[in-house]
Protein backbone atom coordinates (compact mmCIF):
# COMPACT_ATOMS: atom_id res chain seq x y z
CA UNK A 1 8.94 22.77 22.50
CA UNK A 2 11.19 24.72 24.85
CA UNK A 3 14.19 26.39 24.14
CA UNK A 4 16.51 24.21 25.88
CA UNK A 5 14.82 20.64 24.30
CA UNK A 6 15.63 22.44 21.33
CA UNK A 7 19.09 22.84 21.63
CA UNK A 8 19.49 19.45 23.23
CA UNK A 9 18.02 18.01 20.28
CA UNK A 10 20.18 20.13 17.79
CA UNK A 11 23.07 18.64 19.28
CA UNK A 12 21.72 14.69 19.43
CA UNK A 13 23.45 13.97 16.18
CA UNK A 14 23.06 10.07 17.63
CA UNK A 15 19.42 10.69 16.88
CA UNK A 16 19.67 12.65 13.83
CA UNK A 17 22.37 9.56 12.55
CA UNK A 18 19.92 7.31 13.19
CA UNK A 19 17.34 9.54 11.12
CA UNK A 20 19.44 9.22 8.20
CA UNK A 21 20.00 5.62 8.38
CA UNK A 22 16.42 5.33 7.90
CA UNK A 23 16.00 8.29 5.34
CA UNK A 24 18.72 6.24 3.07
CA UNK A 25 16.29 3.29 2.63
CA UNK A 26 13.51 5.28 1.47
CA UNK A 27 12.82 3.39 -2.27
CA UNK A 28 13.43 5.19 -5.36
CA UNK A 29 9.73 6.35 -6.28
CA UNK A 30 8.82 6.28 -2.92
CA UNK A 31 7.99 8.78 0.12
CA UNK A 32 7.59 8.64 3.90
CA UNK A 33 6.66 11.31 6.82
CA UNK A 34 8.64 12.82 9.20
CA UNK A 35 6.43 11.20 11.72
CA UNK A 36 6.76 7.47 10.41
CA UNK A 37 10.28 7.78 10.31
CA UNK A 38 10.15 9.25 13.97
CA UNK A 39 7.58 6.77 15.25
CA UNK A 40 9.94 4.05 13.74
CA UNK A 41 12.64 5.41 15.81
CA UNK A 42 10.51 5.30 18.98
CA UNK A 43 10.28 8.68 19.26
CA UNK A 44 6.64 9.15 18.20
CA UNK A 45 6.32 12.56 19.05
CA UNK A 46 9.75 14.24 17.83
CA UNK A 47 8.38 14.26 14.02
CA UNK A 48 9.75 17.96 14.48
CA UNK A 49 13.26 16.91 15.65
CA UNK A 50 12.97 14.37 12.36
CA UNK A 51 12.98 17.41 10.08
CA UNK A 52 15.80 19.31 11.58
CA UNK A 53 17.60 16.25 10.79
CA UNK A 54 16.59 16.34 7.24
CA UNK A 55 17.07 20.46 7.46
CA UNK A 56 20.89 19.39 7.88
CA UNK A 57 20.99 16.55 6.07
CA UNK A 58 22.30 18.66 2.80
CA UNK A 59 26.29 17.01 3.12
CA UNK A 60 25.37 13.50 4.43
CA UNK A 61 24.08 11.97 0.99
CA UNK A 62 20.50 11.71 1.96
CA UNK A 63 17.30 11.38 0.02
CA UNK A 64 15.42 14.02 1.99
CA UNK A 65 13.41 14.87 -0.68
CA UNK A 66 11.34 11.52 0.20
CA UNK A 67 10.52 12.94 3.54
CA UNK A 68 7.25 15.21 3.63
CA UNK A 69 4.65 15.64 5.82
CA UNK A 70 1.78 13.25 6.81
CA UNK A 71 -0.23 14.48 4.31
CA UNK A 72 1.85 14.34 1.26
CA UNK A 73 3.01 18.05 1.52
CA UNK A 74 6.07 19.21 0.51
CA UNK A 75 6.83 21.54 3.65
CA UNK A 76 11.00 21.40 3.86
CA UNK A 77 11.07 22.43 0.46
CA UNK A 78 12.46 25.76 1.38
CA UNK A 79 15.57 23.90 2.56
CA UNK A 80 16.79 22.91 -0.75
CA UNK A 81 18.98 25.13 -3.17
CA UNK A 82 16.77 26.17 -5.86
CA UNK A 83 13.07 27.25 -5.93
CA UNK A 84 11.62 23.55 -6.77
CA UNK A 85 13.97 21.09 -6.49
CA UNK A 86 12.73 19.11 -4.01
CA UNK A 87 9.75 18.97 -6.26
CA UNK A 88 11.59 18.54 -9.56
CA UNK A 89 13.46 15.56 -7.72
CA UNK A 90 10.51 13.69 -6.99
CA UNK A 91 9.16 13.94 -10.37
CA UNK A 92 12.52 12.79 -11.65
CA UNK A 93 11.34 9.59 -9.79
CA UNK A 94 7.87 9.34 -11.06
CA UNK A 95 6.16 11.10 -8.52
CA UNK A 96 3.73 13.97 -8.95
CA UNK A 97 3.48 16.83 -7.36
CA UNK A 98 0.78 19.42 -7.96
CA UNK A 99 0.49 22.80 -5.48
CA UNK A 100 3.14 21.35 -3.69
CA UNK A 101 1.27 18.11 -2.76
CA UNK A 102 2.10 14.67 -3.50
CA UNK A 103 -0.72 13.00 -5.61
CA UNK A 104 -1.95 9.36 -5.20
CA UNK A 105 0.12 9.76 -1.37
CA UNK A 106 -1.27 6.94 0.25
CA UNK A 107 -0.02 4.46 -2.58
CA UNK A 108 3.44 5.72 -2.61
CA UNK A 109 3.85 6.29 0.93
CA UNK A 110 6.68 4.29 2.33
CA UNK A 111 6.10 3.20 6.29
CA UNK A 112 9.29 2.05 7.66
CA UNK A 113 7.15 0.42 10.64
CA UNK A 114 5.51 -1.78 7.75
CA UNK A 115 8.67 -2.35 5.50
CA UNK A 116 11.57 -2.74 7.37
């Protein structure tokens, strides 16, 4: 992605409002992708711009520990205070996580394209 898409992207806090409106109705116990959140949007291919959102999501109240990659890894970790919280706040809601990887993924996996 280019520089300037970047920074135009950055700044589309539209999008990134609309990211967390979605991110908020993520179930308790439950986990989506940054991609199924962005393809929900109809944005299919801005999965990336999905997790800036949630990289800057740390004021607005949302659950973006629910929001991994498409396969179950926990890859914006680094973005929360604390060297596992994102994991220790999905095991606080039954999930497990081993090596940084959610287990049983496709059974907790949380499509807003199939559920909303």
């Amino acid at each position: 992605m280019g520089k300037f898409l970047y920074l135009h992207c950055m700044t589309d806090k539209n999008f990134f409002e609309k990211v967390y409106e979605v991110a908020r109705l993520i179930p308790h116990g439950r986990v989506t992708s940054y991609g199924a959140i962005a393809t929900y949007l109809g944005a299919a291919r801005s999965a990336r711009m999905v997790g800036w959102a949630m990289n800057n999501s740390s004021e607005k109240e949302v659950p973006a520990h629910r929001v991994v990659n498409r396969k179950g890894l926990l890859t914006g970790k680094h973005h929360f205070d604390g060297t596992n919280l994102m994991q220790q706040l999905l095991e606080s809601e039954g999930i497990k996580v081993v090596d940084n990887q959610i287990q049983d993924f496709e059974n907790i996996f949380w499509n807003p394209n199939d559920e909303l």
